[in-house]
Protein backbone atom coordinates (compact mmCIF):
# COMPACT_ATOMS: atom_id res chain seq x y z
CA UNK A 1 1.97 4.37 -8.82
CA UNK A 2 4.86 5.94 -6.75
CA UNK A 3 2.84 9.07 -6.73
CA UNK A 4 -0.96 8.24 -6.32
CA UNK A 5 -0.40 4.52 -4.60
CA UNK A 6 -3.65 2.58 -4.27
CA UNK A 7 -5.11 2.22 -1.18
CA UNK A 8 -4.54 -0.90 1.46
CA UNK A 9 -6.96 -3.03 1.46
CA UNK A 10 -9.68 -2.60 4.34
CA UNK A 11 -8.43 -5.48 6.73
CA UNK A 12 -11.18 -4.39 9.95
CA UNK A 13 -13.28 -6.95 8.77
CA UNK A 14 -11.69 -10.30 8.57
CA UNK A 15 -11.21 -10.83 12.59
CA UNK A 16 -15.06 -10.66 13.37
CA UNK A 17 -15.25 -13.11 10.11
CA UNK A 18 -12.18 -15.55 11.26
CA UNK A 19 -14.48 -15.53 14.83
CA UNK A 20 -17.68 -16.03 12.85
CA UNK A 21 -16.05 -19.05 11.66
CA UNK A 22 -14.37 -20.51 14.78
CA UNK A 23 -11.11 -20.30 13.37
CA UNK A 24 -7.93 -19.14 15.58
CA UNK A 25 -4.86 -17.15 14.54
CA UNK A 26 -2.77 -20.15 14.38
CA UNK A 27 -5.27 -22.34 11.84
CA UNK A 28 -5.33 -19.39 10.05
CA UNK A 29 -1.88 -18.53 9.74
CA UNK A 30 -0.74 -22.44 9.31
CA UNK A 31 -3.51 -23.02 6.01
CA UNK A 32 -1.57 -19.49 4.61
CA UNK A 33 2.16 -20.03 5.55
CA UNK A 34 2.49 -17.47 8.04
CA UNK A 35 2.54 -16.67 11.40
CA UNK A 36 -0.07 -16.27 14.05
CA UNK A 37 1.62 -13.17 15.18
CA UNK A 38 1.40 -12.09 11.22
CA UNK A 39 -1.97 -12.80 10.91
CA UNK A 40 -2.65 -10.63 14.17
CA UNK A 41 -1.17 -7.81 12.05
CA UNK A 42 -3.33 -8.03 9.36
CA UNK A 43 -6.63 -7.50 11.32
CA UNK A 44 -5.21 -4.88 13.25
CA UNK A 45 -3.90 -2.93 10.69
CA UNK A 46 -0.40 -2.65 11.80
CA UNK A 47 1.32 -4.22 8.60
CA UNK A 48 -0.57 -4.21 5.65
CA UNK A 49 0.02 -6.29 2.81
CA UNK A 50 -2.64 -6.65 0.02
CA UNK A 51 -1.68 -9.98 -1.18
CA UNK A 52 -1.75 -11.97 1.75
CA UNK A 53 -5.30 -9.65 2.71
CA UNK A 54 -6.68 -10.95 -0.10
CA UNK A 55 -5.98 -14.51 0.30
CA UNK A 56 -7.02 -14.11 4.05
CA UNK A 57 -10.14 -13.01 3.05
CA UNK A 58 -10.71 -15.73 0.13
CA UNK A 59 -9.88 -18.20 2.93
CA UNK A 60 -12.13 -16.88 5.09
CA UNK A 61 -14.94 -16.85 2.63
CA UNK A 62 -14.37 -20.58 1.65
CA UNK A 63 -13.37 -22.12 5.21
């Protein structure tokens, strides 16, 4: 794993998504236990972090 590490998970999509559903950072970030500024992150690809991508992105399917 330390060697061949898998790939982040591709984060470019879930802004256009969280604006598709009318959602702002903060609702976001408050229904996952975050913060806004955390979320922000996320979409821009400055901090990845699969786990909390992937719940992003289930929320954001389901909201």
């Amino acid at each position: 794993m330390l060697v061949h590490p898998a790939p982040a998970p591709r984060t470019d999509d879930l802004r256009p998504l969280r604006h598709q559903r009318g959602l702002t950072l903060a609702q976001a970030a408050t229904h996952l236990g975050t913060n806004p500024s955390r979320i922000s992150e996320l979409e821009r690809g400055t901090r990845p972090n699969t786990t909390l991508a992937n719940a992003y992105r289930e929320y954001l399917n389901t909201a």
